[in-house]
N, C-alpha and C. Protein backbone atom coordinates (compact mmCIF):
# COMPACT_ATOMS: atom_id res chain seq x y z
N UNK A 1 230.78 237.60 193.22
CA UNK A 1 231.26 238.27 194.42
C UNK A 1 231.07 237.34 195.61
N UNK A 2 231.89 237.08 196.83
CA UNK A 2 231.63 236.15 197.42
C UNK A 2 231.25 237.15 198.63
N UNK A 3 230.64 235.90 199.60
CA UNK A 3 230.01 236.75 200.95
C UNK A 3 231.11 237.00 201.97
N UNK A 4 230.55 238.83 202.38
CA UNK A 4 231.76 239.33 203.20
C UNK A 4 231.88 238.05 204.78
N UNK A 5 233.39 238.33 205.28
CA UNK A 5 233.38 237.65 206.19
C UNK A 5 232.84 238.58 207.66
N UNK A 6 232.23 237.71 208.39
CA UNK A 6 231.12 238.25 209.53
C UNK A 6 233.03 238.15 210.97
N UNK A 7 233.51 238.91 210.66
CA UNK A 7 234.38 238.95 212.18
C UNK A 7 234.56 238.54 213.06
N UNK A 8 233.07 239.19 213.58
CA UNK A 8 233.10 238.09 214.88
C UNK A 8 233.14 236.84 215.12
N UNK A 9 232.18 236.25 214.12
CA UNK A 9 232.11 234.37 213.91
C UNK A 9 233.32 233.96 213.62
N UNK A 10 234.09 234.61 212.62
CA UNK A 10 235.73 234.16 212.36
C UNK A 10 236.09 234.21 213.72
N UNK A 11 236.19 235.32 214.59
CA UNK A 11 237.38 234.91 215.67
C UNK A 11 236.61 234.23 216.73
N UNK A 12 235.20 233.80 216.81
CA UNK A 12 234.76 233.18 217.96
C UNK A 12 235.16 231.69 217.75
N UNK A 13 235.13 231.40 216.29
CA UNK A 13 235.32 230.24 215.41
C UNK A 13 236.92 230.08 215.79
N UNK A 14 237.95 230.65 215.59
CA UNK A 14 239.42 230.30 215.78
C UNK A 14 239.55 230.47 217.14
N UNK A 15 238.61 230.77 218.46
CA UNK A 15 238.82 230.67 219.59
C UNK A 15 238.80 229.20 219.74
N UNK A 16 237.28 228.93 219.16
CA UNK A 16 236.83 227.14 219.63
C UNK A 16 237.81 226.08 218.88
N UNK A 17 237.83 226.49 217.67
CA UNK A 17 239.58 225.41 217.27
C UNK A 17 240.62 225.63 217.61
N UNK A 18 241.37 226.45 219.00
CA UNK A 18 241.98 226.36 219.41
C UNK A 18 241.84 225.82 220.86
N UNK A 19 240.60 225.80 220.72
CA UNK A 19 240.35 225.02 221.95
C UNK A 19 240.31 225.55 223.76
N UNK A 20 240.65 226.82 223.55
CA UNK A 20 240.58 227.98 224.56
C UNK A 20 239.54 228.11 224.91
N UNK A 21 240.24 227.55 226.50
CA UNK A 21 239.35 227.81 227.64
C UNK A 21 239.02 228.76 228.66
N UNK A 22 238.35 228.94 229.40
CA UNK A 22 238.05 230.21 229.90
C UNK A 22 239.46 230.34 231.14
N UNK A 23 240.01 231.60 231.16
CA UNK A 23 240.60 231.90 232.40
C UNK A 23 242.29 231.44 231.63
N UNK A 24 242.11 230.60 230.57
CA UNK A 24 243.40 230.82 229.97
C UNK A 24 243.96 231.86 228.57
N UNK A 25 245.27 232.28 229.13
CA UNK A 25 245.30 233.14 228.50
C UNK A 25 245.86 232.89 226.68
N UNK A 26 245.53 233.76 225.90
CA UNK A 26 246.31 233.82 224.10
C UNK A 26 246.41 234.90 223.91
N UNK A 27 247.84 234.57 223.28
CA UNK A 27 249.03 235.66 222.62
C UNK A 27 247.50 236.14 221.61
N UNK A 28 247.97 237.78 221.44
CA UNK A 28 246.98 238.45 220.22
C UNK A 28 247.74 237.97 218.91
N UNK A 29 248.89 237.95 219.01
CA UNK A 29 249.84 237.53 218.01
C UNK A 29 249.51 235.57 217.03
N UNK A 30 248.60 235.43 218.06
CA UNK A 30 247.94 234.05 217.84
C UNK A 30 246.72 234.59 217.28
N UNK A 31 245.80 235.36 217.23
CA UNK A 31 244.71 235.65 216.83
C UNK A 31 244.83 236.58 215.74
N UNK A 32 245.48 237.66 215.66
CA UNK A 32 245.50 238.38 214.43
C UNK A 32 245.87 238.20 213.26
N UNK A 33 246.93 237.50 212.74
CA UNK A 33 247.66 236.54 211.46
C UNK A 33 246.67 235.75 211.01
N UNK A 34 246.05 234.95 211.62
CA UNK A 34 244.98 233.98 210.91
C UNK A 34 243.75 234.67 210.47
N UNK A 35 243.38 235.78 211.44
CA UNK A 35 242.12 236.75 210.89
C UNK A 35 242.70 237.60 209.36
N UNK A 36 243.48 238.24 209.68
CA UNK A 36 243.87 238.98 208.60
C UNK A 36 243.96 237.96 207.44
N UNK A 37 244.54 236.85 207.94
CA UNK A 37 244.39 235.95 206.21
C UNK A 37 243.21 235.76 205.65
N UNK A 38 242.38 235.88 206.32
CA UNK A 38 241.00 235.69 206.20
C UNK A 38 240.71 236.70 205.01
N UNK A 39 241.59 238.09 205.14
CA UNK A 39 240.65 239.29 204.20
C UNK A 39 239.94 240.26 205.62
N UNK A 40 240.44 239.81 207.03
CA UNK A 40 239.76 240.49 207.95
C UNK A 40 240.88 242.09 208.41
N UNK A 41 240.35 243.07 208.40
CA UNK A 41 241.28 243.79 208.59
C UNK A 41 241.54 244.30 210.18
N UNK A 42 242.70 244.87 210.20
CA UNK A 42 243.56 245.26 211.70
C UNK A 42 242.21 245.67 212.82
N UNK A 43 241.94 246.98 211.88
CA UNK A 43 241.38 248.03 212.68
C UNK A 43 239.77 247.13 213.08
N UNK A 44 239.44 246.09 212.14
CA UNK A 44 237.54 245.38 212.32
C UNK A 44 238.23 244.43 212.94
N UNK A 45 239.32 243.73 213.26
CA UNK A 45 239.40 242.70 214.59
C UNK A 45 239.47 243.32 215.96
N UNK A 46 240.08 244.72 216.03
CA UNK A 46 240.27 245.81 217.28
C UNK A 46 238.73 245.85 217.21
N UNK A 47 238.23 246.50 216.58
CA UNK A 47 236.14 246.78 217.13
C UNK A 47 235.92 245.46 217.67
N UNK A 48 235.86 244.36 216.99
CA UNK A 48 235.46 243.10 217.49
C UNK A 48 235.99 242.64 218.82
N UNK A 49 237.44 242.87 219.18
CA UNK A 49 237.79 242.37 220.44
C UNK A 49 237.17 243.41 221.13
N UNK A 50 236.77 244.67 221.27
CA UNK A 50 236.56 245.27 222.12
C UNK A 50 235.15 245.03 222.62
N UNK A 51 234.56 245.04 221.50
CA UNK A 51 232.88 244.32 221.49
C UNK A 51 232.76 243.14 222.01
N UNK A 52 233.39 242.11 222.06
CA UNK A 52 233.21 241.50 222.65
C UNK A 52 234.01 241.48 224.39
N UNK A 53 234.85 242.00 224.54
CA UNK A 53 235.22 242.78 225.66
C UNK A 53 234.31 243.33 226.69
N UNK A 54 233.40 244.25 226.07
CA UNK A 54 232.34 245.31 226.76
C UNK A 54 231.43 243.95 226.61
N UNK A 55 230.80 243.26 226.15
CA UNK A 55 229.64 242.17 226.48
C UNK A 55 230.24 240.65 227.72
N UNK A 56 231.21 241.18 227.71
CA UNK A 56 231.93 240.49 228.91
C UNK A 56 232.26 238.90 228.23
N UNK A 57 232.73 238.47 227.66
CA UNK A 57 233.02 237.39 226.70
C UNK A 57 234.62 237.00 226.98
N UNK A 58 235.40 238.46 226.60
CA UNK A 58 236.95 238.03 227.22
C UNK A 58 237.36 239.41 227.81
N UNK A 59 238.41 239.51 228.11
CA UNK A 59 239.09 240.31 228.73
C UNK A 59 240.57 240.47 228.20
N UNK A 60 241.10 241.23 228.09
CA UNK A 60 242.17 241.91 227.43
C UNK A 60 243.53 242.33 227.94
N UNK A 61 244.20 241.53 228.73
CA UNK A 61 245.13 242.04 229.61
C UNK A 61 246.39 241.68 229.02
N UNK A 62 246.73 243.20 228.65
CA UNK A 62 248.09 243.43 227.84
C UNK A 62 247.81 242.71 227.07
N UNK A 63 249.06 242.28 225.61
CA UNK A 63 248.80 241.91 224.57
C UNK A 63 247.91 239.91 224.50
N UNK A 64 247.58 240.16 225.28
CA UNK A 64 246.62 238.68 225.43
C UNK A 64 244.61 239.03 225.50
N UNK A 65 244.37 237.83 225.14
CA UNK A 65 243.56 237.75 225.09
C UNK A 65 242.74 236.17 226.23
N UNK A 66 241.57 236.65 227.38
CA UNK A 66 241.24 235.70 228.36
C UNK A 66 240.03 235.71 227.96
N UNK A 67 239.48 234.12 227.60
CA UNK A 67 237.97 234.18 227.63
C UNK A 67 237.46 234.11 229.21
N UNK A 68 236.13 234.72 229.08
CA UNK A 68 235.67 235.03 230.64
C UNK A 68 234.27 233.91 230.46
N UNK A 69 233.73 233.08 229.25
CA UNK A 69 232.94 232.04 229.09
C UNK A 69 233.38 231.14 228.32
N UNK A 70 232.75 230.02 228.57
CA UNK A 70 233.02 228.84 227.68
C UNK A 70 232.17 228.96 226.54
N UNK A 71 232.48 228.69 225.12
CA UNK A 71 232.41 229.25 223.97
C UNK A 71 231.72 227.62 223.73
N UNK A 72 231.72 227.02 224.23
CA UNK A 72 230.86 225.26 223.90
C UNK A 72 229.95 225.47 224.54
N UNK A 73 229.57 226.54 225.46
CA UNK A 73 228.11 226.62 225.87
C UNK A 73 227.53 227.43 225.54
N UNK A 74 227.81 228.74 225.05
CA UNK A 74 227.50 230.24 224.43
C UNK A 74 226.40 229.58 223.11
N UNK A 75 225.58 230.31 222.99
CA UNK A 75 224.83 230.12 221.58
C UNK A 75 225.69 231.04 220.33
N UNK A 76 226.57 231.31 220.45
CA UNK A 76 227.35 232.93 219.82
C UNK A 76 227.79 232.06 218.33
């Protein structure tokens, strides 16, 4: 059986190889296709963006996604 995938690290992980910086914005349409290939599902990437949303990390305006920190300095 292999180990489940941890969500959040997947999409904090495809934030930093995309190289997204704070205050710029990404299509969700850029973030959801690569999670889901993962084995990550719809509804556990929605908890995760929101969670990280409410801890103030990004912000959510309309179908985009804005980091509100730099993810090369975060311990996350």
């Amino acid at each position: 059986m292999s180990e489940p995938i941890d969500a959040r690290e997947a999409l904090l992980a495809l934030l930093k190889e995309r190289g997204l910086e704070p205050g710029v914005p990404l299509s969700l349409y850029e973030v959801g296709p690569p999670l889901v290939g993962q084995g990550i599902s719809q509804d556990t990437i929605v908890d995760v963006l929101y969670s990280l949303k409410d801890e103030g990390v990004i912000d959510l305006p309309g179908n985009r996604l804005v980091l509100l920190i730099d993810l090369n300095d975060s311990q996350s």
